[in-house]
N, C-alpha and C. Protein backbone atom coordinates (compact mmCIF):
# COMPACT_ATOMS: atom_id res chain seq x y z
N UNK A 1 -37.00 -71.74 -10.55
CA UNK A 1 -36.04 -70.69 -10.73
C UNK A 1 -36.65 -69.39 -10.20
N UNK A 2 -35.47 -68.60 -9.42
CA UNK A 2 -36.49 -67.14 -8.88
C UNK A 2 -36.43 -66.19 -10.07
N UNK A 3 -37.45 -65.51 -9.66
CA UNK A 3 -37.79 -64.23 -10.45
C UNK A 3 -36.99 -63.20 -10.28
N UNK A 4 -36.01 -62.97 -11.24
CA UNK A 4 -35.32 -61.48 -11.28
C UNK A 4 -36.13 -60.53 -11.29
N UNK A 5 -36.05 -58.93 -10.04
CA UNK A 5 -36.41 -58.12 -10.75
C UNK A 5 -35.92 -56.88 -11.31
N UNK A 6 -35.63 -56.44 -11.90
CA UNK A 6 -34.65 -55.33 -12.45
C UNK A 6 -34.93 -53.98 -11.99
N UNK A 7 -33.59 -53.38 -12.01
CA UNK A 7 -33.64 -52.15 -11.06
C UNK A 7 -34.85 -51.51 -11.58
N UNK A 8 -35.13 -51.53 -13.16
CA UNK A 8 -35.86 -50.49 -13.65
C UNK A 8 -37.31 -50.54 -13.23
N UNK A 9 -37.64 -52.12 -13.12
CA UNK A 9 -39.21 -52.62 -12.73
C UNK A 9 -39.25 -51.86 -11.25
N UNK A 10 -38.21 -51.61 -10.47
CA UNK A 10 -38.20 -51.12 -8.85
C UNK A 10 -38.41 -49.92 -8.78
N UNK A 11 -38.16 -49.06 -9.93
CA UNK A 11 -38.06 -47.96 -9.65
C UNK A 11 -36.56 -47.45 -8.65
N UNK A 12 -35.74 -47.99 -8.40
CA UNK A 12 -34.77 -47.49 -7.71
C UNK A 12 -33.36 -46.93 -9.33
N UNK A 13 -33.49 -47.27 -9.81
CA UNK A 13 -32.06 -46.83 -11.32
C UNK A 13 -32.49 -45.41 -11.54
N UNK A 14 -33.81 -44.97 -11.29
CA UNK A 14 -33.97 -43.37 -12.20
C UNK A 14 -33.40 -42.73 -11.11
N UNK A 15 -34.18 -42.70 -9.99
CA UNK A 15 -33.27 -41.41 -8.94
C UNK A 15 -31.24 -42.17 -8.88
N UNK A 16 -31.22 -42.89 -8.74
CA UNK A 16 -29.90 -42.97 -9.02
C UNK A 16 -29.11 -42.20 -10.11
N UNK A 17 -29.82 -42.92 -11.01
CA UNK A 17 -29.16 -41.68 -12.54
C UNK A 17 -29.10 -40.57 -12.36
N UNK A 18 -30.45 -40.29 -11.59
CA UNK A 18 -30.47 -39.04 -11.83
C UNK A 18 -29.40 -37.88 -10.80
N UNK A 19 -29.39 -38.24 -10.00
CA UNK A 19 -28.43 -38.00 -8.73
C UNK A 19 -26.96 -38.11 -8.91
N UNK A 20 -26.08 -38.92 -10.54
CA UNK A 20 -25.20 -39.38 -10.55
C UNK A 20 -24.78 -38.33 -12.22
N UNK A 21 -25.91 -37.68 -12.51
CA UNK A 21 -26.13 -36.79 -13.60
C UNK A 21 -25.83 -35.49 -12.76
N UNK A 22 -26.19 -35.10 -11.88
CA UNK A 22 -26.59 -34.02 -11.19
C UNK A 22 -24.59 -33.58 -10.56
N UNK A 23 -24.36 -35.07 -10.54
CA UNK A 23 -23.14 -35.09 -9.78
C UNK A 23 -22.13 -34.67 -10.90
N UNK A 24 -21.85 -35.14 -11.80
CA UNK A 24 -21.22 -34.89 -13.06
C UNK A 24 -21.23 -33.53 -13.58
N UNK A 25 -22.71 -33.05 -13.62
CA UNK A 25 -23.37 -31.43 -14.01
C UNK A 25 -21.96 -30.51 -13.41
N UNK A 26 -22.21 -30.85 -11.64
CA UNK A 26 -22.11 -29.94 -10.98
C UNK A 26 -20.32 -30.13 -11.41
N UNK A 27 -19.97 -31.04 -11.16
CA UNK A 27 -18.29 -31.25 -11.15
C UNK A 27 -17.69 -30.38 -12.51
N UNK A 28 -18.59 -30.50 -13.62
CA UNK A 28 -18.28 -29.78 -14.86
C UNK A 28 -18.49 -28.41 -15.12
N UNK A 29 -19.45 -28.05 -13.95
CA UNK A 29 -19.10 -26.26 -13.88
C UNK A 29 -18.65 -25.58 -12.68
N UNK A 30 -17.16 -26.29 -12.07
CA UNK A 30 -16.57 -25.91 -11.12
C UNK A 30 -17.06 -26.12 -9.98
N UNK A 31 -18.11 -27.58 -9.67
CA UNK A 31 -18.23 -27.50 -8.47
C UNK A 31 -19.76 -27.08 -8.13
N UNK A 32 -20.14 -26.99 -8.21
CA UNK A 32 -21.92 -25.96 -8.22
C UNK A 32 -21.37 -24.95 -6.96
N UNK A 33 -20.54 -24.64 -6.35
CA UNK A 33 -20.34 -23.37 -5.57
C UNK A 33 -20.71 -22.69 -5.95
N UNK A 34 -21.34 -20.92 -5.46
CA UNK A 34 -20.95 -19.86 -5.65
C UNK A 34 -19.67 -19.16 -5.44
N UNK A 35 -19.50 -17.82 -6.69
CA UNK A 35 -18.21 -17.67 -7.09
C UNK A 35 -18.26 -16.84 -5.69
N UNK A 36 -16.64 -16.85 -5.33
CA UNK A 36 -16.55 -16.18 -3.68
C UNK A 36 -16.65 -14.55 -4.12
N UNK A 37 -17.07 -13.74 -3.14
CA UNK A 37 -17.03 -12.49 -3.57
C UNK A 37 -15.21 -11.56 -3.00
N UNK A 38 -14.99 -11.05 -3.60
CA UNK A 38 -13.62 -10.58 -3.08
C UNK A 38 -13.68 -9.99 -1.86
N UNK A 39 -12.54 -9.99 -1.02
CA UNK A 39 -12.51 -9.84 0.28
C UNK A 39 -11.89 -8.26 0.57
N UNK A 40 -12.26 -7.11 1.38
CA UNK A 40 -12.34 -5.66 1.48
C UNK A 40 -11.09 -5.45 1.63
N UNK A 41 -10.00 -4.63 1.18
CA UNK A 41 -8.73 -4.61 0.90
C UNK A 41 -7.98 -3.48 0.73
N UNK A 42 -7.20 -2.75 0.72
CA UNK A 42 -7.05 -1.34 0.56
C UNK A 42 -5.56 -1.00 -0.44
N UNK A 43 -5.47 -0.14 -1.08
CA UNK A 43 -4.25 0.14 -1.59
C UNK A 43 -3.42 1.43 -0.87
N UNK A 44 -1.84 1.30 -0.64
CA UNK A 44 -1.48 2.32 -0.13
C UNK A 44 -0.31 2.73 -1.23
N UNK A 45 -0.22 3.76 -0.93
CA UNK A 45 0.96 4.84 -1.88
C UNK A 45 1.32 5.82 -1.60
N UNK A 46 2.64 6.02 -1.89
CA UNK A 46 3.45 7.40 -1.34
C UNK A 46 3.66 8.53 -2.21
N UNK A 47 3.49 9.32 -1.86
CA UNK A 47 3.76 10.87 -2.93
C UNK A 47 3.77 12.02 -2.27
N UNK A 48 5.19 12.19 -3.05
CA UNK A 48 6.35 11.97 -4.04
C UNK A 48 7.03 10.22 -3.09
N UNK A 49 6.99 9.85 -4.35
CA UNK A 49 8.22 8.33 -3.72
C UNK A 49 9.90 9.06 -3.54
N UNK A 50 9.70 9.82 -3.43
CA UNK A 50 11.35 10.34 -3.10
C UNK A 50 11.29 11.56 -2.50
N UNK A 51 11.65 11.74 -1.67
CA UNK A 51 12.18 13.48 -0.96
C UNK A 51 13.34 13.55 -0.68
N UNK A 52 14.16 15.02 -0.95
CA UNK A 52 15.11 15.38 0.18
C UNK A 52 15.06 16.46 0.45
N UNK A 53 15.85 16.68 1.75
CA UNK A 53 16.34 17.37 2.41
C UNK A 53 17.61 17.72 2.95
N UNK A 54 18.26 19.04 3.42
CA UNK A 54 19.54 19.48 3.92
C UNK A 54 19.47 19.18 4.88
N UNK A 55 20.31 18.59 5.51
CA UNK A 55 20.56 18.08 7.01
C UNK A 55 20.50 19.64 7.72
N UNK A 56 19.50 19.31 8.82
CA UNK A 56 19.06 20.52 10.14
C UNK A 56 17.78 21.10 9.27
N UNK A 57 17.72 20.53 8.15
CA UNK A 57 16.04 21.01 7.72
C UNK A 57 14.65 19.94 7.37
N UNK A 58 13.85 20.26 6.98
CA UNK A 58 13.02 19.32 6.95
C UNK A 58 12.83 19.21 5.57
N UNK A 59 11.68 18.07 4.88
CA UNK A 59 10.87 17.67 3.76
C UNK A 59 10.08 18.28 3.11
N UNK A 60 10.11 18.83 2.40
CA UNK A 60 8.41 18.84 1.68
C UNK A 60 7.36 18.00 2.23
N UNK A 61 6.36 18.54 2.26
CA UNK A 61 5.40 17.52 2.64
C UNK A 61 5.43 16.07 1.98
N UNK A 62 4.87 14.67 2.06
CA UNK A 62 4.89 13.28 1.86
C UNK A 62 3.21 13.22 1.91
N UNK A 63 2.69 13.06 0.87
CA UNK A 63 1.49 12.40 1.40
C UNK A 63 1.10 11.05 1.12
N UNK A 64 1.03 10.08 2.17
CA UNK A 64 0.38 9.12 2.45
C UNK A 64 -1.39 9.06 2.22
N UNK A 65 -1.52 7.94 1.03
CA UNK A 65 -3.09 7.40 1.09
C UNK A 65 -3.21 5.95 1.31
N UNK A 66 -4.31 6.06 1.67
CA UNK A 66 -5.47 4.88 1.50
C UNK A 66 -6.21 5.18 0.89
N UNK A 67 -6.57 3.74 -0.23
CA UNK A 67 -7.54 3.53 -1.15
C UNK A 67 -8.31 2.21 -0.83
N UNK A 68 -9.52 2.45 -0.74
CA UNK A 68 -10.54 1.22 -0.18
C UNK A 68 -10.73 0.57 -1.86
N UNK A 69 -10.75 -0.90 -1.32
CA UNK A 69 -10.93 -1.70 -2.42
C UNK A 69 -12.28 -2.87 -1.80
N UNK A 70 -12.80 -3.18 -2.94
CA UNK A 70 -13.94 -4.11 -2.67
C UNK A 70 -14.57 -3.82 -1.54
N UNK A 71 -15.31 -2.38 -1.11
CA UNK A 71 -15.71 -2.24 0.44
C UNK A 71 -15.01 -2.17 1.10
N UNK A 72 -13.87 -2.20 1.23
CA UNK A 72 -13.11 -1.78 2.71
C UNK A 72 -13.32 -0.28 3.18
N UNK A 73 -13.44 -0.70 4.50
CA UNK A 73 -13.90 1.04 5.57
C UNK A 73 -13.24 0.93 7.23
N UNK A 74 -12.05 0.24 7.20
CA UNK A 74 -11.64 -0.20 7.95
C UNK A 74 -10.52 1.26 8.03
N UNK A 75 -9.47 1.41 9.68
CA UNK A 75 -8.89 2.50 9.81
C UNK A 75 -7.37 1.59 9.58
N UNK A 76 -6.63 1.99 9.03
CA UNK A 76 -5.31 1.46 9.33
C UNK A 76 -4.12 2.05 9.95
N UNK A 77 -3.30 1.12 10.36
CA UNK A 77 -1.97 1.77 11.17
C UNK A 77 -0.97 2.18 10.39
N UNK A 78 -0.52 3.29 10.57
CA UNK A 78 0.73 4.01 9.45
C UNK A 78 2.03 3.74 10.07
N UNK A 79 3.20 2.55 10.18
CA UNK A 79 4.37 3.10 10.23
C UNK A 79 5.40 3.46 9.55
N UNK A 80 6.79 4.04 9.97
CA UNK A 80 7.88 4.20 9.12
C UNK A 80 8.85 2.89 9.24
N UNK A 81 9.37 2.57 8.81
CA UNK A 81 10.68 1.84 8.92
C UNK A 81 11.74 1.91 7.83
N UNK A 82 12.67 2.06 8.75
CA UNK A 82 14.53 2.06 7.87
C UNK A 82 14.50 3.76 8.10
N UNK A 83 13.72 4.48 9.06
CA UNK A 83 14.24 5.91 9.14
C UNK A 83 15.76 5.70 9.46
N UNK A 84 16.49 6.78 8.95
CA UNK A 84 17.96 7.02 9.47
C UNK A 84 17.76 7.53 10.89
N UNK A 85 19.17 7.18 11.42
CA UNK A 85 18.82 7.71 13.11
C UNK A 85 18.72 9.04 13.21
N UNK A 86 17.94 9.52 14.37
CA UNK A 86 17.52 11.08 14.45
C UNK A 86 16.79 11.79 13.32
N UNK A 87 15.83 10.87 12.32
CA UNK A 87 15.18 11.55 11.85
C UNK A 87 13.50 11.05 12.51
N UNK A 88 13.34 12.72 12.43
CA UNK A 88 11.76 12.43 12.88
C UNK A 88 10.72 12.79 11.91
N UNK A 89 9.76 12.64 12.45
CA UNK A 89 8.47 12.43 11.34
C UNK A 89 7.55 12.70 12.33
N UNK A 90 6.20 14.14 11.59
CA UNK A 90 5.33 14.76 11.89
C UNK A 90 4.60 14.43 11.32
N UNK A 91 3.07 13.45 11.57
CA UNK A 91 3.01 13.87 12.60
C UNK A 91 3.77 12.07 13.28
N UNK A 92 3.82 11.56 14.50
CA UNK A 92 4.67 10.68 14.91
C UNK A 92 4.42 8.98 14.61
N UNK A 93 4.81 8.27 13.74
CA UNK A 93 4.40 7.28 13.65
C UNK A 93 4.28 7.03 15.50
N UNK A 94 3.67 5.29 15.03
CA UNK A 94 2.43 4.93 13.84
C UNK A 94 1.50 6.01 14.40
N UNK A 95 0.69 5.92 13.51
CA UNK A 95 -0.78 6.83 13.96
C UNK A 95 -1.60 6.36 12.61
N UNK A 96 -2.97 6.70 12.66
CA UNK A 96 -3.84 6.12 12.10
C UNK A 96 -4.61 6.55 10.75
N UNK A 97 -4.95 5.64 9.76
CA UNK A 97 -5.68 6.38 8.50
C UNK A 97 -6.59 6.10 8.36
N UNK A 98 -7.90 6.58 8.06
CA UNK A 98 -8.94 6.09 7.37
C UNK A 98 -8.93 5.58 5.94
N UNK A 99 -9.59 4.89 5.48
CA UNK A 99 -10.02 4.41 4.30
C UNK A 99 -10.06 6.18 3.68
N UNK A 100 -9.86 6.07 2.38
CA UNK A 100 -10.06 7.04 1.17
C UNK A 100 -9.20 8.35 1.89
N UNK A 101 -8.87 7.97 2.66
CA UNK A 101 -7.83 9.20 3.57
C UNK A 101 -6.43 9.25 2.99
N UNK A 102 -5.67 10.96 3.03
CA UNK A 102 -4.45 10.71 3.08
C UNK A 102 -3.69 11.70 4.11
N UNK A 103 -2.53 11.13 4.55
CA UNK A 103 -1.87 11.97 5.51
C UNK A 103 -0.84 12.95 5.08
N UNK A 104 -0.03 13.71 4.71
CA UNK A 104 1.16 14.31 4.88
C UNK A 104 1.91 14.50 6.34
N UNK A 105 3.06 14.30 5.90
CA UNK A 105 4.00 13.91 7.16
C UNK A 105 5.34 14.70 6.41
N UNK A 106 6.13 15.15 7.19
CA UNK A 106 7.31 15.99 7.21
C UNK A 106 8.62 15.25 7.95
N UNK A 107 9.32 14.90 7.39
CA UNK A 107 10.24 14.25 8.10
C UNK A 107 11.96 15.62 8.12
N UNK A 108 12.30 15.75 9.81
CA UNK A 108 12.80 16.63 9.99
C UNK A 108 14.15 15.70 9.88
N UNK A 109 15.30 16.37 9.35
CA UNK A 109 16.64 15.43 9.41
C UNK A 109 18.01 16.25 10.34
N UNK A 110 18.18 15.83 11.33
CA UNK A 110 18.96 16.31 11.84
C UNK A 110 20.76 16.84 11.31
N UNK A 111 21.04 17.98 12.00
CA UNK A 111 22.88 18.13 11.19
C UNK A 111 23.37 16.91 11.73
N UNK A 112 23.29 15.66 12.26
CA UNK A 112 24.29 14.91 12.46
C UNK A 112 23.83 13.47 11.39
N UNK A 113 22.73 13.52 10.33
CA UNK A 113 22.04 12.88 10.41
C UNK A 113 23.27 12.59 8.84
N UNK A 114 23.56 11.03 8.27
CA UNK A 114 24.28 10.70 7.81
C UNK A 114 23.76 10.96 6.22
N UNK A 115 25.04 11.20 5.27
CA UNK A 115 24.59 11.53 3.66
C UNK A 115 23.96 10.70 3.30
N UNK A 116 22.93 10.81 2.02
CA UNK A 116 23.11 9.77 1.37
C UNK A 116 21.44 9.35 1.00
N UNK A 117 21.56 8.11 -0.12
CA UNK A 117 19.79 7.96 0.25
C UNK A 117 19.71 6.50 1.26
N UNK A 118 18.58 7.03 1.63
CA UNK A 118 17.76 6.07 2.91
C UNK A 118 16.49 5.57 2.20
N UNK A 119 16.26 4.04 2.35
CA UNK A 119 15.16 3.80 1.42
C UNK A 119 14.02 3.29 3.02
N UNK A 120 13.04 4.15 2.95
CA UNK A 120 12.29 3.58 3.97
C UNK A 120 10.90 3.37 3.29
N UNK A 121 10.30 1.89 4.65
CA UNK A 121 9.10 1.37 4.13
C UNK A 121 7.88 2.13 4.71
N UNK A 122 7.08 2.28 4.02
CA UNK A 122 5.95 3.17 4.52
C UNK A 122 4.93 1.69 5.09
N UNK A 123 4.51 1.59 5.88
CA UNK A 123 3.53 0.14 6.06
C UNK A 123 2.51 0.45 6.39
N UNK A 124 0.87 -0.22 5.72
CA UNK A 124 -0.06 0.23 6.67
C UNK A 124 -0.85 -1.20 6.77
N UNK A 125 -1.24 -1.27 8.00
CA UNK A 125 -1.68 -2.97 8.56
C UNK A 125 -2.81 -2.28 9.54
N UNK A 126 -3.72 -3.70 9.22
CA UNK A 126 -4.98 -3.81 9.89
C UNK A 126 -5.32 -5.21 9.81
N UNK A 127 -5.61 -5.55 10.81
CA UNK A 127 -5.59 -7.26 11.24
C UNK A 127 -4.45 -7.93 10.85
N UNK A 128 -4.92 -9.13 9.87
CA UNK A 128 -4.24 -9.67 8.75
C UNK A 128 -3.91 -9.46 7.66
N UNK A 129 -4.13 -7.87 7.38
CA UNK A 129 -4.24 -6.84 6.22
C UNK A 129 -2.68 -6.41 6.41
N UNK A 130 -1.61 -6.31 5.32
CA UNK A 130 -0.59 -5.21 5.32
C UNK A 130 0.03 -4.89 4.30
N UNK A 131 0.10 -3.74 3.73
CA UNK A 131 0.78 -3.17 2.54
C UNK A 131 1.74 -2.53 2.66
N UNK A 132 2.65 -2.56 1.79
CA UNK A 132 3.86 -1.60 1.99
C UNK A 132 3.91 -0.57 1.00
N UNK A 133 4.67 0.67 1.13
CA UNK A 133 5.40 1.20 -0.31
C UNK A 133 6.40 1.84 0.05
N UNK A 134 7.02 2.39 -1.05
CA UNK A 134 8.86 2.40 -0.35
C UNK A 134 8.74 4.04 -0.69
N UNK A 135 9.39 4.82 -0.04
CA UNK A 135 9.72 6.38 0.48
C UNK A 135 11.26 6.34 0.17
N UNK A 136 11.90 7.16 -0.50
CA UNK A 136 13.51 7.29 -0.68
C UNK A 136 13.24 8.34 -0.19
N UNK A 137 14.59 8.92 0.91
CA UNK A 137 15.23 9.87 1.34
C UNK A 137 16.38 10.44 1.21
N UNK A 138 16.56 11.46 0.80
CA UNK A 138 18.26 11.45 0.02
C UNK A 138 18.44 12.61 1.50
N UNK A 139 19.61 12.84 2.00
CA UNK A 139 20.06 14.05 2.55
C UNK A 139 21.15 14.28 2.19
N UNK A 140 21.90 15.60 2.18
CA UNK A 140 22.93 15.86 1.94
C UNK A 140 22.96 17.59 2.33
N UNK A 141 24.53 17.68 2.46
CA UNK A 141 24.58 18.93 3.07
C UNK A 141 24.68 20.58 2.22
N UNK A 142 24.33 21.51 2.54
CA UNK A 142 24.32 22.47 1.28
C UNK A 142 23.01 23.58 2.07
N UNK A 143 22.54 24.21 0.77
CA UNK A 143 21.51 25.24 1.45
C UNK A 143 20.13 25.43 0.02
N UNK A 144 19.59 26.20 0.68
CA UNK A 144 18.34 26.27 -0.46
C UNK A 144 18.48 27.86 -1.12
N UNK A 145 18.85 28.07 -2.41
CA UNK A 145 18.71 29.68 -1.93
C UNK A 145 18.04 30.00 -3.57
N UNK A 146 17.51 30.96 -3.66
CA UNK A 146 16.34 31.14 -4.73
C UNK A 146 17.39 31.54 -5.63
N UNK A 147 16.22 30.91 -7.10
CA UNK A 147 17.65 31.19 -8.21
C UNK A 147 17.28 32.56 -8.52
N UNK A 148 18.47 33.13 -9.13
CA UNK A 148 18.32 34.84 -9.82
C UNK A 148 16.91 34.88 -10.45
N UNK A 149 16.24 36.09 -10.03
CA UNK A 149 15.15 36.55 -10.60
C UNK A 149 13.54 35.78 -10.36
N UNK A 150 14.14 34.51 -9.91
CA UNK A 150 12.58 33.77 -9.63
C UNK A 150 12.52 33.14 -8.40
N UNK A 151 11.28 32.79 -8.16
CA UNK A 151 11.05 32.34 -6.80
C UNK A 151 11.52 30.57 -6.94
N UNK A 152 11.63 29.83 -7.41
CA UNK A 152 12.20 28.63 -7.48
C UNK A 152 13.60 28.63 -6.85
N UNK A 153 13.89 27.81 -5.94
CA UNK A 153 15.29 27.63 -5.60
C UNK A 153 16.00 26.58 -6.15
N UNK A 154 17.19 26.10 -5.96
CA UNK A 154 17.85 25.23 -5.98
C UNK A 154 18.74 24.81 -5.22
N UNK A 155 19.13 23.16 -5.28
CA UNK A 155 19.89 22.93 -4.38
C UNK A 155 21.19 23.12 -4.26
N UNK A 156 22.32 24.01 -3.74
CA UNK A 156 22.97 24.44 -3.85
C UNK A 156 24.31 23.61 -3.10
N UNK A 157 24.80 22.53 -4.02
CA UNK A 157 25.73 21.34 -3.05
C UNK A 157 26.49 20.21 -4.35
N UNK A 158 27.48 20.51 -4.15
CA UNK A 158 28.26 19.50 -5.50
C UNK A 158 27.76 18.05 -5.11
N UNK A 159 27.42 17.63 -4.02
CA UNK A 159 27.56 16.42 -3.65
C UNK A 159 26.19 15.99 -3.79
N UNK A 160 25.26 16.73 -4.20
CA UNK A 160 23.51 16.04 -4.65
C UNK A 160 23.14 16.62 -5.68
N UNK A 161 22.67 15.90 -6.47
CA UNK A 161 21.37 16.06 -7.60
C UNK A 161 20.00 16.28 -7.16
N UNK A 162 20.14 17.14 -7.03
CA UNK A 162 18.38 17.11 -6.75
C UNK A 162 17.47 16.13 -7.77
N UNK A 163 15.80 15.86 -7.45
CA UNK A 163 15.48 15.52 -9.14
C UNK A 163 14.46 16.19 -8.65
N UNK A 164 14.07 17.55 -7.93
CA UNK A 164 12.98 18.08 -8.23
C UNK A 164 13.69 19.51 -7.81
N UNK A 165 12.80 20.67 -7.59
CA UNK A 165 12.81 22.00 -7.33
C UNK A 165 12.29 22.37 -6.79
N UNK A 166 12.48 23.49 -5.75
CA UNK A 166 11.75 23.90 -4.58
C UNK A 166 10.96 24.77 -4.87
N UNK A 167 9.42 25.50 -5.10
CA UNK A 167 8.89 26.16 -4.97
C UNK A 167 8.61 27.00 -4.07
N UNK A 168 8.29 28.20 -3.54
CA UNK A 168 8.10 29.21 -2.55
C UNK A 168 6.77 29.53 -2.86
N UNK A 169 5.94 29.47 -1.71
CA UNK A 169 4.62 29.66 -2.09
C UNK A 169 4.22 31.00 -1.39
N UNK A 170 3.59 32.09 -2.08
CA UNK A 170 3.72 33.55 -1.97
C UNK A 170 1.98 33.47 -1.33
């Protein structure tokens, strides 16, 4: 009769185990990967999220930022979209932002330029990178004229609500 010899007399069962332990370990704490580190990213935002203006005048200033997230130092592209026709914007889309940067832009609205609010997307993209945020534009027709006794104006037009007030800066 032959002689059995058992894995254990061979020495081949311990590195097995042990290799089949190691395998189990790793599967039970996600894998033995390292955790990925987050990828450089930016936040954008508009302020004020709403402006208006009297048709044949312009905006208050808009300022546009970038906020770098996880390291990002990358420049991004600024456009508008859903402007109403014949309105322009200073300085001219697209044009460019830095990281931790912000722009102000003036959007001029022409007298032919239609009532009403306009909801436009502010976008800023870099590579495979793109964020949006939304800009309301109200226009409507009327004038600005300072109220009695103070430098604050108001908007002077049955057909808009303002929701802010014009300041005059002396």
């Amino acid at each position: 009769m032959a002689a059995r010899t058992s894995a254990a007399a061979t020495g081949v069962a311990a590195p097995r185990l042990g290799a089949m332990i190691l395998v189990c370990l790793a599967a039970a704490c996600g894998g033995g990967s390292m955790p990925s580190q987050p990828q450089p990213d930016f936040t954008l935002s508009v302020t004020p999220s709403e402006t208006y203006a009297v048709v044949g005048n312009t905006t208050a200033p808009v300022g546009i930022s970038v906020a770098p997230q996880n390291g990002f130092t990358g420049t991004v592209t600024i456009t508008l979209q859903g402007l109403p026709p014949g309105v322009g914007v200073s300085p001219s889309p697209p044009f460019q932002l830095a990281a931790a940067a912000t722009q102000f832009v003036v959007l001029a609205v022409p007298t032919s330029a239609t009532l009403g609010m306009s909801p436009v997307a502010v976008v800023a993209t870099v590579g495979a990178l793109s964020h949006r945020a939304q800009l309301t534009l109200s226009t409507h027709q009327g004038s600005v004229r300072p109220a009695t006794g103070t430098s604050v104006g108001t908007v002077d037009d049955a057909l808009c609500t303002p929701r802010a007030r014009f300041e005059s800066k002396s």
